[in-house]
C-alpha atoms as a PDB file:
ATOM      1  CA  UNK A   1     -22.885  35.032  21.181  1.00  0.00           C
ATOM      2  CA  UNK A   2     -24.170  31.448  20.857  1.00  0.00           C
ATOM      3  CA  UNK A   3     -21.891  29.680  17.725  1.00  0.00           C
ATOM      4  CA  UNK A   4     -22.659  26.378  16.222  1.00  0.00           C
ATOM      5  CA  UNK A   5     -19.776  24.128  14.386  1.00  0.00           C
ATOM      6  CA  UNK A   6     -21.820  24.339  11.422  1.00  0.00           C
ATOM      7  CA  UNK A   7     -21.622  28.462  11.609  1.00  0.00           C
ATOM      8  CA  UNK A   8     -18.377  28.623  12.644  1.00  0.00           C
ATOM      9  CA  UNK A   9     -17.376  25.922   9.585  1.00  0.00           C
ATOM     10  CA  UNK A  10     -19.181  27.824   6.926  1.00  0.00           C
ATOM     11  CA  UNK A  11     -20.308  31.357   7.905  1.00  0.00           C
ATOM     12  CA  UNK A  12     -17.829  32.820  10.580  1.00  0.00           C
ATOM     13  CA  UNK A  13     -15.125  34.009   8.255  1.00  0.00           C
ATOM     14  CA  UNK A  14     -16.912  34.764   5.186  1.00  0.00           C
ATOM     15  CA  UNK A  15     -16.566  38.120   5.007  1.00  0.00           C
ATOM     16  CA  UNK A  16     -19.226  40.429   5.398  1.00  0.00           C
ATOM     17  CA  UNK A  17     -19.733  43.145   8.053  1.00  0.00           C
ATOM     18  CA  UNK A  18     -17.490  41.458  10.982  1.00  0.00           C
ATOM     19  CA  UNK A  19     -14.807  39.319  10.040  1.00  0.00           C
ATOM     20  CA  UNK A  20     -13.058  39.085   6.489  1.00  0.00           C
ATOM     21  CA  UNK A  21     -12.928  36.132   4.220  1.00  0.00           C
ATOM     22  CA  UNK A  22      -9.967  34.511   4.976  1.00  0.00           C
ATOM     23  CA  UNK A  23      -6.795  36.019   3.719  1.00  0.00           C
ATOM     24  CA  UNK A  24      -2.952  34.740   3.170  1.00  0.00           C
ATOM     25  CA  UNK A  25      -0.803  35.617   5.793  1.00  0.00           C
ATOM     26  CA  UNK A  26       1.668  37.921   3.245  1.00  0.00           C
ATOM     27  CA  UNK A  27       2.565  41.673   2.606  1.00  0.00           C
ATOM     28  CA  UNK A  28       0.197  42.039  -0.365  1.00  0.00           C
ATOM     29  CA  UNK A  29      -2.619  41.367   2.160  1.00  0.00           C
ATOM     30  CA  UNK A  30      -0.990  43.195   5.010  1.00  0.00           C
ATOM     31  CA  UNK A  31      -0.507  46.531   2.913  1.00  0.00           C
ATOM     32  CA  UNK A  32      -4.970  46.095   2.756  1.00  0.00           C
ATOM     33  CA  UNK A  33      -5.196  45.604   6.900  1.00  0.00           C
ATOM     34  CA  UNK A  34      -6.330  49.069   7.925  1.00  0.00           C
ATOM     35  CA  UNK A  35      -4.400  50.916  10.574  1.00  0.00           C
ATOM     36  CA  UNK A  36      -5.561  50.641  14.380  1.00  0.00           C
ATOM     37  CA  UNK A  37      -7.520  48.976  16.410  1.00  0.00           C
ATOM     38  CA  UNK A  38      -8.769  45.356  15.474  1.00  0.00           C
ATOM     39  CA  UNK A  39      -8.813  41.055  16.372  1.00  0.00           C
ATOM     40  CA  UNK A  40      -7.188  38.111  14.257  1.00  0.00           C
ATOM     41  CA  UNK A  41      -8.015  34.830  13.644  1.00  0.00           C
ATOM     42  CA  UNK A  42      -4.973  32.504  12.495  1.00  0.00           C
ATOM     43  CA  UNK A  43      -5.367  29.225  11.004  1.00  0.00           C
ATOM     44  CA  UNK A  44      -3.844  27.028   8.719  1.00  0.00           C
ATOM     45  CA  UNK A  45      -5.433  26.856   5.033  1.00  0.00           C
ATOM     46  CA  UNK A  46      -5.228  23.541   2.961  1.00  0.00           C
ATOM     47  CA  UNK A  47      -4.459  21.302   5.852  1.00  0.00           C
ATOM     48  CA  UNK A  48      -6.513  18.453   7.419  1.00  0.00           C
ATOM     49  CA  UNK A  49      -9.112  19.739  10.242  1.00  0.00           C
ATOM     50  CA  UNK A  50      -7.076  19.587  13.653  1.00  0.00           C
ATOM     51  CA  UNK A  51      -8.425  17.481  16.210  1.00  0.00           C
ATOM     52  CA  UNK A  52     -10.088  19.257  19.561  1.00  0.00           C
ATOM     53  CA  UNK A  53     -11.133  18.131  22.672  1.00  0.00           C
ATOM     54  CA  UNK A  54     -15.278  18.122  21.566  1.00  0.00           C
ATOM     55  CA  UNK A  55     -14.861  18.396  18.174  1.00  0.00           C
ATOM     56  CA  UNK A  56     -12.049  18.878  14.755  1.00  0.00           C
ATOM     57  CA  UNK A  57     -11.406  22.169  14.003  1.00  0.00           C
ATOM     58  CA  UNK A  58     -12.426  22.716  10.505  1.00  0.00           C
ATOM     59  CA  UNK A  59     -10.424  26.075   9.861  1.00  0.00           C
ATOM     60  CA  UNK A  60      -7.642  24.495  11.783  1.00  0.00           C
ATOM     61  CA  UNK A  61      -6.969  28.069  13.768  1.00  0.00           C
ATOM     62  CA  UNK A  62      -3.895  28.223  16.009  1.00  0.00           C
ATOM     63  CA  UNK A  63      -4.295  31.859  17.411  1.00  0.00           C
ATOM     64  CA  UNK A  64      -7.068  34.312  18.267  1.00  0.00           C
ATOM     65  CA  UNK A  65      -5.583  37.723  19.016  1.00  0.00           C
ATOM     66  CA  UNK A  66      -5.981  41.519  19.543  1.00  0.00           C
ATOM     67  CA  UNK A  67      -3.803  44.971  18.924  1.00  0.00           C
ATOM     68  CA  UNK A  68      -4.033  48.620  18.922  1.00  0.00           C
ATOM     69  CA  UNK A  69      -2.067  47.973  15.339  1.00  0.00           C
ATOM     70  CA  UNK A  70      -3.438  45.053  13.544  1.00  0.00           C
ATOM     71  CA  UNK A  71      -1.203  45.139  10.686  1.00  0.00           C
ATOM     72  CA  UNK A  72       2.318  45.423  12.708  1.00  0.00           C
ATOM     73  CA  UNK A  73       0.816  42.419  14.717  1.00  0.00           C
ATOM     74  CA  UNK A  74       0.069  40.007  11.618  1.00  0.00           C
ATOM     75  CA  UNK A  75       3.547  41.108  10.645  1.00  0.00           C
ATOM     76  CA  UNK A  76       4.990  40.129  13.602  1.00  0.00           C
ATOM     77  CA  UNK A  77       3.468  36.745  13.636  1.00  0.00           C
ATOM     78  CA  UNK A  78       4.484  35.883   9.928  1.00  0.00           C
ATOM     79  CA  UNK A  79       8.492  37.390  11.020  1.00  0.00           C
ATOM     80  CA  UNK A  80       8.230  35.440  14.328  1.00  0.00           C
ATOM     81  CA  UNK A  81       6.510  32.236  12.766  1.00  0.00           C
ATOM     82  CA  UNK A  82       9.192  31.924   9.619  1.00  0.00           C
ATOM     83  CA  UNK A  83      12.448  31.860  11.386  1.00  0.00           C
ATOM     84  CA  UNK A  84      14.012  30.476  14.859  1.00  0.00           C
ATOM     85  CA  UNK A  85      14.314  33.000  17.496  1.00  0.00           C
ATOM     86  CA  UNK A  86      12.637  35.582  16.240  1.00  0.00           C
ATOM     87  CA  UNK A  87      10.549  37.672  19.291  1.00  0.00           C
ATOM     88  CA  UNK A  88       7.825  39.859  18.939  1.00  0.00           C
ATOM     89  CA  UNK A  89       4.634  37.787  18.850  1.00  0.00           C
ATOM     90  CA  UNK A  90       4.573  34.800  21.065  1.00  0.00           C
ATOM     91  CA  UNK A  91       2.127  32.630  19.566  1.00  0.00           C
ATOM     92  CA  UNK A  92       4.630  33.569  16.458  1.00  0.00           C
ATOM     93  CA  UNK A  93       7.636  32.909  18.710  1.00  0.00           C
ATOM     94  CA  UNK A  94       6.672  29.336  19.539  1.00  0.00           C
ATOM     95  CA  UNK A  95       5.594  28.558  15.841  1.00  0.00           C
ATOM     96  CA  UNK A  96       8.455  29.308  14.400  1.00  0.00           C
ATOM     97  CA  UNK A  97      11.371  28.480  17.504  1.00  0.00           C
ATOM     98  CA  UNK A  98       9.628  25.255  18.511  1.00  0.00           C
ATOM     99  CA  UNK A  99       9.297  23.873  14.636  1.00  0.00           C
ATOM    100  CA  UNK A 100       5.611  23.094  15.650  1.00  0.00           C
ATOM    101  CA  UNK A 101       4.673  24.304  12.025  1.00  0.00           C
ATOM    102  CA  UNK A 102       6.810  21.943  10.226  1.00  0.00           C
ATOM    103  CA  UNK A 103       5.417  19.243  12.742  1.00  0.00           C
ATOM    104  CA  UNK A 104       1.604  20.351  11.474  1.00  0.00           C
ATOM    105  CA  UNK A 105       2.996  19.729   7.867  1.00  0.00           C
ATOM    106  CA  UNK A 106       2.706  23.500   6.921  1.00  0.00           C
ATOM    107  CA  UNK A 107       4.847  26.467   6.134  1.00  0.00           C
ATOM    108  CA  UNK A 108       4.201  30.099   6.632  1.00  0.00           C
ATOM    109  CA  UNK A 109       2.984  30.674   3.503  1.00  0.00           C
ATOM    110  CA  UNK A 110       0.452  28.046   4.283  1.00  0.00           C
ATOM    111  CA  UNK A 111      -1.234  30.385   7.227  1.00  0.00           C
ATOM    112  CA  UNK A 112      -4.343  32.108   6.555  1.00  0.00           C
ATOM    113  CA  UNK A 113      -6.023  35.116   8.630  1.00  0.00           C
ATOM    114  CA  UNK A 114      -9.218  36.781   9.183  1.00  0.00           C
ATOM    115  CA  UNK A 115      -9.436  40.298  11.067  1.00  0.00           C
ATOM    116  CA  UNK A 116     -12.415  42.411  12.426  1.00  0.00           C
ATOM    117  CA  UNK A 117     -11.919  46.220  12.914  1.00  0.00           C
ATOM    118  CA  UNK A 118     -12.463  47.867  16.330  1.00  0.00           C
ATOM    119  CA  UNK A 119     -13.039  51.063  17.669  1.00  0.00           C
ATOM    120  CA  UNK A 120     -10.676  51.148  20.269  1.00  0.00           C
ATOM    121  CA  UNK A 121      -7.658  49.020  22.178  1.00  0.00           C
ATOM    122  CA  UNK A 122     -10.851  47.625  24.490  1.00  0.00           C
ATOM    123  CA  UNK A 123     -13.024  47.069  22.009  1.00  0.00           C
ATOM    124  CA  UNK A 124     -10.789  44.861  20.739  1.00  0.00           C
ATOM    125  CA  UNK A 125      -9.901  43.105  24.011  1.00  0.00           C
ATOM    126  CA  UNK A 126     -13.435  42.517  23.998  1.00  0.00           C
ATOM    127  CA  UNK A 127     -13.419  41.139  20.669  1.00  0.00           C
ATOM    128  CA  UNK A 128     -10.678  38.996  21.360  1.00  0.00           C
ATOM    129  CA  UNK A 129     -12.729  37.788  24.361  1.00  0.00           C
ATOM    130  CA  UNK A 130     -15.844  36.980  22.818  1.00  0.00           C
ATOM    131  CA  UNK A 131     -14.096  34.728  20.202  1.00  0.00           C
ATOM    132  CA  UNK A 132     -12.102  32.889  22.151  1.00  0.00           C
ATOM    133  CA  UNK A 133     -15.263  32.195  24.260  1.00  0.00           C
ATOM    134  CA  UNK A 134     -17.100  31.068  20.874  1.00  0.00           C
ATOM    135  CA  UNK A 135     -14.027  29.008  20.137  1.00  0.00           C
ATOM    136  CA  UNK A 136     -14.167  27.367  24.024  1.00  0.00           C
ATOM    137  CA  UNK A 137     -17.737  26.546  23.670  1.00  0.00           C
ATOM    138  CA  UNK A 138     -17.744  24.976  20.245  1.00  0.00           C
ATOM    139  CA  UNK A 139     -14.387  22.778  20.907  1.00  0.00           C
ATOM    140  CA  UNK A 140     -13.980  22.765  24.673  1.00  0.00           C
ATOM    141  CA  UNK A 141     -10.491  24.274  24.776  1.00  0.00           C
ATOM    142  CA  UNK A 142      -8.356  27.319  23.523  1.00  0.00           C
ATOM    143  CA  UNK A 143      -6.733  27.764  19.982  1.00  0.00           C
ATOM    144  CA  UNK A 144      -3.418  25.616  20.480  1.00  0.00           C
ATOM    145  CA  UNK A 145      -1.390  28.801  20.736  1.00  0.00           C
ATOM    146  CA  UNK A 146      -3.541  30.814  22.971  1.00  0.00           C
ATOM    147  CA  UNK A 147      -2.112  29.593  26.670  1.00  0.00           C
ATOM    148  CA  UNK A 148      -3.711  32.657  28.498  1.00  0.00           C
ATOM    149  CA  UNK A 149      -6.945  34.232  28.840  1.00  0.00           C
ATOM    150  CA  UNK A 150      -8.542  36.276  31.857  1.00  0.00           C
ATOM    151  CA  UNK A 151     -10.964  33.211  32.520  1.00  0.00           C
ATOM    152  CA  UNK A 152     -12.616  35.713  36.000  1.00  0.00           C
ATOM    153  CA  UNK A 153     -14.748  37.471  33.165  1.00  0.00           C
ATOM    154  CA  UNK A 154     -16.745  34.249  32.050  1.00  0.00           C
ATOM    155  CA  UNK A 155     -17.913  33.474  35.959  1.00  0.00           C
ATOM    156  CA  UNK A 156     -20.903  33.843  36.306  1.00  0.00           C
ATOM    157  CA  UNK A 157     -21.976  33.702  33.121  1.00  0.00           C
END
């Protein structure tokens, strides 16, 4: 799934059949997540394009994730990200505990999120997978809150 910046800047999260336009990170939007299986993008809307290794991040994303229940997940992330010590999503965790939001110059209700379905707790892994891969080749690292990632499955690719 070969990416270019310019798709990822302009087409990647504008709705359609994968991923959703973006979305606030807030109940009204979580009450329209559907049940299940399903991948997350997290960035942070209105701010300045964050600097990568190969290139600035124009959608500014902090977290590419997965879960067997999408909306309890994005929940967890906005509970964990908005106040210290909070535990139940770690990318959240570390948002929130660390003040590394503040530090970006945003605030929760700054974060913005785009979600694919999936058919099952794999198909999502996979999902999960292939982004972070698009994200790797187009900027030459991980989102800044990603730290982990089973690396074995891009050998010999």
């Amino acid at each position: 799934m070969a990416v270019t910046l310019a798709e990822w800047a302009e087409g990647m999260f504008a709705g359609g059949e994968q991923w959703t336009d973006w979305l606030p990170l807030s109940e009204t939007e979580f009450a329209r997540v559907p049940e299940g299986e399903g991948a997350y993008v997290v960035g942070i809307k209105d701010r300045a394009k964050i600097g990568r290794l190969l290139e600035d991040d124009p959608h500014s994303v902090i977290d590419i994730g997965e879960s067997m229940q999408l909306r309890e997940r994005l929940r967890d992330f906005v509970r964990c990200a908005g106040c210290k010590g909070q535990r139940g999503h770690m990318a959240g965790w570390r948002l929130g505990s660390f003040g590394l939001l503040e530090r970006l110059g945003g605030k929760v209700d700054n974060l913005q999120f785009s979600y694919r379905k999936a058919t099952s707790k794999e198909d999502a892994y996979r999902i999960e997978g292939q982004m972070l891969r698009v994200y790797f080749d187009i900027f030459g690292e991980l989102p800044p809150l990603n730290y982990k990632f089973n690396w074995v499955t891009w050998i010999g690719e």
